[in-house]
Protein backbone atom coordinates (compact mmCIF):
# COMPACT_ATOMS: atom_id res chain seq x y z
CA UNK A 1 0.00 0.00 0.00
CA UNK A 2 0.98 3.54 -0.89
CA UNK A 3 1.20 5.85 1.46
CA UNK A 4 0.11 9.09 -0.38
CA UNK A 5 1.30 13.10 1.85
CA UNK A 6 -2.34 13.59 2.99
CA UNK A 7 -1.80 17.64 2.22
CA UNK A 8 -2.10 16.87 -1.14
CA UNK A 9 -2.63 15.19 -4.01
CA UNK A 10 -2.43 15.87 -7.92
CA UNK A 11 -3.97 14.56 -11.28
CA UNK A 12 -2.40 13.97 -15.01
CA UNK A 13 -5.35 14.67 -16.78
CA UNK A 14 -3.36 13.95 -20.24
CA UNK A 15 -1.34 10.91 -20.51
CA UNK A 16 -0.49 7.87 -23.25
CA UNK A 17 0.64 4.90 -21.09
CA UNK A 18 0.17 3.12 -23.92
CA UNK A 19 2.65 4.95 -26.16
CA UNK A 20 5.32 4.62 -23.46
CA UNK A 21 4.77 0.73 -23.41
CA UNK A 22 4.79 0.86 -27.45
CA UNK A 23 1.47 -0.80 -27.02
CA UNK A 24 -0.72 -0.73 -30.49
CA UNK A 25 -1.90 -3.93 -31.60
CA UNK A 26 -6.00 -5.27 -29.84
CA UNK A 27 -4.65 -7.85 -27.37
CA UNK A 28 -4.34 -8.85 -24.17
CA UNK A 29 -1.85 -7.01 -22.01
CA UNK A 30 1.46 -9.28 -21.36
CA UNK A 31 2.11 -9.80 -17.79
CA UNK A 32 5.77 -7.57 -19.01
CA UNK A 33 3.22 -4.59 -20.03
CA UNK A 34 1.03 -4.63 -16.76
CA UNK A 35 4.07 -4.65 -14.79
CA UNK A 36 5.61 -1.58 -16.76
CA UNK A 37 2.49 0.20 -16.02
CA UNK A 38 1.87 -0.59 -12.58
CA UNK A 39 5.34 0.69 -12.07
CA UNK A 40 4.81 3.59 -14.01
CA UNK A 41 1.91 4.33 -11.74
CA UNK A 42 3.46 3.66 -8.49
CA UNK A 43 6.59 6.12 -9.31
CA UNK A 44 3.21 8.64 -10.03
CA UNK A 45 1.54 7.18 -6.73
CA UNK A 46 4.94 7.85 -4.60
CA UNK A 47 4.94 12.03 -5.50
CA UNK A 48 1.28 11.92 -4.89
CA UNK A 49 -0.67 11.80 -8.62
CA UNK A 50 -3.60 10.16 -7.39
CA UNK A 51 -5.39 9.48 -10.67
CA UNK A 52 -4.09 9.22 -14.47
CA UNK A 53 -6.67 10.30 -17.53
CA UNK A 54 -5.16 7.85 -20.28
CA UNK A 55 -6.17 9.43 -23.58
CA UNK A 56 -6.79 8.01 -26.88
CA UNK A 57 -5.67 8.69 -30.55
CA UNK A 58 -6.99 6.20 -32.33
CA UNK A 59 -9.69 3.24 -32.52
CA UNK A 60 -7.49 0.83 -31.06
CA UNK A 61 -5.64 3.11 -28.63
CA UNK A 62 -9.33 3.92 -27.22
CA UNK A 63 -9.95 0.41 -27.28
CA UNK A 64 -7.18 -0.15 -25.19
CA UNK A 65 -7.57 2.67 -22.83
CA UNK A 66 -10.78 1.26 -22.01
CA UNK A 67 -9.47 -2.38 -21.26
CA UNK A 68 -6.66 -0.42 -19.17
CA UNK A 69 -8.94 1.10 -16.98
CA UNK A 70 -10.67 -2.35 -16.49
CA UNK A 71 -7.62 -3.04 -14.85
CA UNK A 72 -6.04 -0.34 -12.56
CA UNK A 73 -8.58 1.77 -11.09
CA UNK A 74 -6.62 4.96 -10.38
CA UNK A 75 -6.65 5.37 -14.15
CA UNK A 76 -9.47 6.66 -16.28
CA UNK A 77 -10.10 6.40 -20.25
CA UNK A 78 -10.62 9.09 -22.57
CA UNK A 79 -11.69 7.76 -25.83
CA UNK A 80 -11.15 9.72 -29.62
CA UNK A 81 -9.30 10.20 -32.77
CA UNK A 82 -6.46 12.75 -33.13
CA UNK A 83 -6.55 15.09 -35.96
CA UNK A 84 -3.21 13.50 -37.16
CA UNK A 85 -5.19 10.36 -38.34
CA UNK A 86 -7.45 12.19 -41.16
CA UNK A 87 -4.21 12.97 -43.64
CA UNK A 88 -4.52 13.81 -46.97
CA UNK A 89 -5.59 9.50 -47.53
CA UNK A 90 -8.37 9.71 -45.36
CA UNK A 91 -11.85 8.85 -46.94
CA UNK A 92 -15.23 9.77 -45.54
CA UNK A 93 -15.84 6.42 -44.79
CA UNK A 94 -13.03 5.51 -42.13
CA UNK A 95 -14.70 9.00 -40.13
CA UNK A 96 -17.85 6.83 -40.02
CA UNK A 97 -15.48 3.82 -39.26
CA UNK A 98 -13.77 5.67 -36.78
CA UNK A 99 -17.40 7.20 -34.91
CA UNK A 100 -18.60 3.64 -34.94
CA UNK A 101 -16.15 2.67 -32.65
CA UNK A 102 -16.00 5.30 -30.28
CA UNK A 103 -19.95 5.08 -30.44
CA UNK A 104 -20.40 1.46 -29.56
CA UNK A 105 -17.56 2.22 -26.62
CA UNK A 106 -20.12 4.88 -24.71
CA UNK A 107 -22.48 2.61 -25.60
CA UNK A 108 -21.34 -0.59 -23.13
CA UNK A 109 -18.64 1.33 -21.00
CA UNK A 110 -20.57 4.79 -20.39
CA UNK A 111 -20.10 4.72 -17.05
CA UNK A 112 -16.07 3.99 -16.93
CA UNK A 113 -15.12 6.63 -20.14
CA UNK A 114 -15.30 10.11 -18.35
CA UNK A 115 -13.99 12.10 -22.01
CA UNK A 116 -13.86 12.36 -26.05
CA UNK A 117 -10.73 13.09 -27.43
CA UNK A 118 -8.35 13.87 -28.35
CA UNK A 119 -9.82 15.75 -31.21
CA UNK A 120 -9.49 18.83 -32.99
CA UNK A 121 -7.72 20.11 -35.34
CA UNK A 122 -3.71 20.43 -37.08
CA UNK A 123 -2.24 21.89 -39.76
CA UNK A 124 1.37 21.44 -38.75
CA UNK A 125 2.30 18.75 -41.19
CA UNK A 126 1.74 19.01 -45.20
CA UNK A 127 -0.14 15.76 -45.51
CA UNK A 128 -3.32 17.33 -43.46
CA UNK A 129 -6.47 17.31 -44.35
CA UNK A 130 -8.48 19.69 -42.73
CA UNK A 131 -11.55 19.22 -44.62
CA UNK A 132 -11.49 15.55 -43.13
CA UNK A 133 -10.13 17.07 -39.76
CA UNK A 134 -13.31 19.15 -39.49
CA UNK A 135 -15.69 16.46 -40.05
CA UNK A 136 -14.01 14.21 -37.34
CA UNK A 137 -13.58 16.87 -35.15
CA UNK A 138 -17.69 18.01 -34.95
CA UNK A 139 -18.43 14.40 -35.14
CA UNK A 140 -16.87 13.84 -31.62
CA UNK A 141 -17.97 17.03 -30.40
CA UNK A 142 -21.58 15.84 -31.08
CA UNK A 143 -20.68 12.36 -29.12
CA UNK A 144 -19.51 14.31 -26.17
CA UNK A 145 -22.93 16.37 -26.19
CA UNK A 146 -24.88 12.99 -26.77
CA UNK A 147 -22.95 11.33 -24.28
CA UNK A 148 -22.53 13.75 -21.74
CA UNK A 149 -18.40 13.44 -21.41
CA UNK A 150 -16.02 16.08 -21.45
CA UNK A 151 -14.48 17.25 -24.46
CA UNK A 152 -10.26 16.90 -25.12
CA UNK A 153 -9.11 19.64 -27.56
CA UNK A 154 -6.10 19.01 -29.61
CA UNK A 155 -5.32 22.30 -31.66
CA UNK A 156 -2.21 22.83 -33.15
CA UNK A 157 -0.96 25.68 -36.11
CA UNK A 158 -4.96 25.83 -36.42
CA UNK A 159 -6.24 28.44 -33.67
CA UNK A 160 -9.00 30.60 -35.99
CA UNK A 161 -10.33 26.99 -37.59
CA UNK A 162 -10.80 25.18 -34.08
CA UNK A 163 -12.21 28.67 -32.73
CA UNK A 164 -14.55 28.85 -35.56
CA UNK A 165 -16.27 25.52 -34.57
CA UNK A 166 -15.86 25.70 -31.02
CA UNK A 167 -17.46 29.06 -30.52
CA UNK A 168 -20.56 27.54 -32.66
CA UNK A 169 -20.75 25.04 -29.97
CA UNK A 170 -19.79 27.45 -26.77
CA UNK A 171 -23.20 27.26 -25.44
CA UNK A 172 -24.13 23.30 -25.31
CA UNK A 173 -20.28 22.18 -24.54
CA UNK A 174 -20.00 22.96 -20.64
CA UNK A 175 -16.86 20.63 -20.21
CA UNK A 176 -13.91 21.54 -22.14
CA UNK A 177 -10.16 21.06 -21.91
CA UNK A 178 -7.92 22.79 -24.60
CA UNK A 179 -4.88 20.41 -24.19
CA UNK A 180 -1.33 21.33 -24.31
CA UNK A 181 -2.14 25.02 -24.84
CA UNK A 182 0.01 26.73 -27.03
CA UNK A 183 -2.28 29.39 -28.81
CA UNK A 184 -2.85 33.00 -28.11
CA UNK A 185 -3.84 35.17 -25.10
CA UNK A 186 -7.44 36.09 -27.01
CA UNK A 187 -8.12 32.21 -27.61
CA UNK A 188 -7.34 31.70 -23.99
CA UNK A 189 -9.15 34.40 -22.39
CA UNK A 190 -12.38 33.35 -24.68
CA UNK A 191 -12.26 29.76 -24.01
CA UNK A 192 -12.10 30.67 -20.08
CA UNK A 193 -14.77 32.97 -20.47
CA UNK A 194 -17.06 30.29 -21.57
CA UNK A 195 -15.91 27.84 -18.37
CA UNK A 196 -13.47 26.38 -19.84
CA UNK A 197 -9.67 24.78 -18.78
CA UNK A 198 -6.31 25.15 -20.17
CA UNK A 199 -4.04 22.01 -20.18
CA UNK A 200 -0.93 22.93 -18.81
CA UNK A 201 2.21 21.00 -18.54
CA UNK A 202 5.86 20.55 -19.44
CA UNK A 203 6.08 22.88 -22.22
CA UNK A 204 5.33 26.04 -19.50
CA UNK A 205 8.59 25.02 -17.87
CA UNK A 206 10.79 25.61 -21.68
CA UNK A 207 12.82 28.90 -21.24
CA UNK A 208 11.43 30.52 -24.53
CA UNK A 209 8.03 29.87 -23.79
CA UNK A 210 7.40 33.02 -22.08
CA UNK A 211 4.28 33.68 -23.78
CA UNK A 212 2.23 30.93 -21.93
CA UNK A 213 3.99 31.82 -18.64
CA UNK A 214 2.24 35.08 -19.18
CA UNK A 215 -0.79 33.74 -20.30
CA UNK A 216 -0.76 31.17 -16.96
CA UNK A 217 -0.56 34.34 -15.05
CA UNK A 218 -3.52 35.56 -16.74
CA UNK A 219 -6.48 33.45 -16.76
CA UNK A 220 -4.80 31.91 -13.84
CA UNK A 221 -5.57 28.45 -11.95
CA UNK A 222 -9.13 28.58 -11.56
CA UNK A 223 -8.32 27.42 -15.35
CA UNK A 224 -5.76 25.12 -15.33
CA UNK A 225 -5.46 21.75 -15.17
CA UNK A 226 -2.35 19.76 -15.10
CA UNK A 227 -1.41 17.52 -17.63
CA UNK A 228 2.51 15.33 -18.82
CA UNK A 229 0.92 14.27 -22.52
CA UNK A 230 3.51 11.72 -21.24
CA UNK A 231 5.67 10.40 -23.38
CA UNK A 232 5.83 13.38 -24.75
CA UNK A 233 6.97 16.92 -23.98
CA UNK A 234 8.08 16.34 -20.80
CA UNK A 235 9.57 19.18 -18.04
CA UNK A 236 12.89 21.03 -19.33
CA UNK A 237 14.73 19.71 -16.10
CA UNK A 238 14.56 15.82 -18.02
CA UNK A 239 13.99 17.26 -21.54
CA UNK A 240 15.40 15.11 -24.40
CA UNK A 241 13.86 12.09 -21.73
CA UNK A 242 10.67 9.95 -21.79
CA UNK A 243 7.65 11.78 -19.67
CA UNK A 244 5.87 10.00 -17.20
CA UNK A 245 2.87 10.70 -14.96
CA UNK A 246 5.30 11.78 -11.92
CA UNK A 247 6.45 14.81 -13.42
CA UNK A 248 3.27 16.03 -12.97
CA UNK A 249 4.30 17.15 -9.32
CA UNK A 250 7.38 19.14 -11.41
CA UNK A 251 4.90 20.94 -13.20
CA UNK A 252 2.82 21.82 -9.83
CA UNK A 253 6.10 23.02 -8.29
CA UNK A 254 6.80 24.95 -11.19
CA UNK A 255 3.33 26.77 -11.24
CA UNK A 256 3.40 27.02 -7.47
CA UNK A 257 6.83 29.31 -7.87
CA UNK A 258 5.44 31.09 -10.95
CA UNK A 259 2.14 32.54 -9.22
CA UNK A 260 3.55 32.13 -6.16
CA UNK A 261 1.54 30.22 -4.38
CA UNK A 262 1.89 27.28 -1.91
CA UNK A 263 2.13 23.75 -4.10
CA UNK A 264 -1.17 22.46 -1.71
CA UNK A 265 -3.19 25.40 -3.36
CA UNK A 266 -2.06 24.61 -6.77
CA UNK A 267 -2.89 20.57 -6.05
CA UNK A 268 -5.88 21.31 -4.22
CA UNK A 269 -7.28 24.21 -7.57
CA UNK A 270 -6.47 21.89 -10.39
CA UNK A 271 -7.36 18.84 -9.13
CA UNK A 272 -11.22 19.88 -8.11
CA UNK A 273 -10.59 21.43 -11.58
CA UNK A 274 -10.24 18.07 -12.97
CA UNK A 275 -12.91 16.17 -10.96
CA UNK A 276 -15.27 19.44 -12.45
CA UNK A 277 -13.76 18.59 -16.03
CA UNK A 278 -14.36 14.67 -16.17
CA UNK A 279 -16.87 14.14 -13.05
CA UNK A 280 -15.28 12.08 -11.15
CA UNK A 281 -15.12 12.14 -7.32
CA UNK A 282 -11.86 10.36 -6.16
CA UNK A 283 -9.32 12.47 -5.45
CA UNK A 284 -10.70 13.03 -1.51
CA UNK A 285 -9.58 16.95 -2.45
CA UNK A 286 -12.44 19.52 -0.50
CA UNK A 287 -14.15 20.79 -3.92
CA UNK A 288 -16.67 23.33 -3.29
């Protein structure tokens, strides 16, 4: 049993164990991979991250992130299809190939999913398609209105396009995350404005990223929620290393210093901030 520092606890309410296990093929988990995640979440457990969101990208990652939170309780699936998948090969039919899945996944496991995503949109690389991008993006935004789940935003090079069909929706979507935020101070202050949350992690702590420090300082952490995106982007004090769940406590620590505030007010904000997001009630944090 882990003993978790009762004056706190913390959330990663963006993470891919699956990616750092390399696991992408529909079968069962090898004794090997549940024991590289159950140490992954103990090293998590040990600097107090009570509770991991494990995110999907694809059909089979959601798949998976479903069967993973069969498993290990402290960890809860998102399900959805990153922008990256509709490229400029994508037909209309593997959207409605896509949907089906994540469809007849609310359908039997409602009660365990507590998000869509991540979705959105991405014109970084020259293969997108962002007429296909659109269409898979409103198609999960409807799914999280039908299904009553919170909605994961992936936007990236693509701020007026993803503003453009979120503000359509502003009204009817009351649980929003824009993950990984990189975009501007006017997209940020909207988004807030309508109740939404900024994902912030690693990438606040990168030296040249001084325009999200400022914009942190801004809408400030009755916005925030804390996020690795583990593997990936993780703090600059192990950049150029894999991310993990743990270094969500860096990222508190790092936000603590930055607003100066104590690192239990941080924990105590983003987490209810979380449980608000994806309604869930675990953390044992006093949300008003």
């Amino acid at each position: 049993m882990i003993s978790y520092d009762s004056t706190f606890s913390l959330i990663d309410t963006h993470c891919h164990l699956l990616h750092i296990i390399n696991k992408s093929t529909i079968s069962a988990f090898s004794p090997q991979e549940l024991q590289e995640i159950k140490k992954i979440l103990h090293q998590a457990a040990l600097k107090n991250i009570t509770h991991v969101i494990e995110v999907g990208t694809t059909a089979i990652d959601s798949i998976l992130c479903v069967e993973l939170a069969k498993i290990f309780k402290n960890v809860f699936p998102v399900v959805g299809i990153h922008p990256h998948e509709a490229n400029i090969h994508y037909q209309k039919t593997a959207i409605a190939g896509n949907i089906s899945v994540i469809k007849n996944l609310l359908e039997v496991h409602t009660e365990k999913i507590v998000g869509i995503g991540e979705c959105g949109l991405d014109k970084h690389y020259p293969d997108h398609n962002l007429e296909a991008q659109q269409a898979l993006f409103e198609a999960q935004i409807e799914l999280a209105l039908t299904y009553n789940k919170a909605l994961v935003v992936h936007t990236r090079d693509a701020e007026q396009e993803t503003y453009a069909i979120l503000e359509r929706y502003k009204t009817d979507l009351k649980r929003v995350v824009i993950h990984c935020y990189s975009n501007s101070l006017d997209f940020a202050q909207a988004v807030t404005s309508w109740g939404w949350y900024l994902g912030i992690g690693g990438t606040v702590t990168y030296p040249k990223n001084t325009q999200l420090r400022e914009i942190v300082k801004k809408v400030g952490l009755s916005s925030i929620v804390l996020e690795t995106d583990a593997p990936f982007l993780p703090p600059q004090i192990i950049r150029g290393k894999t991310n993990a769940p743990e270094h969500i406590q860096t990222i508190a620590h790092y936000l603590a210093d930055l607003l100066e505030k104590n690192i239990e007010e941080v924990a105590r904000i983003t987490t209810c901030n979380s449980e608000r997001l994806f309604e869930y009630h675990s953390s044992g944090a006093q949300c008003s």
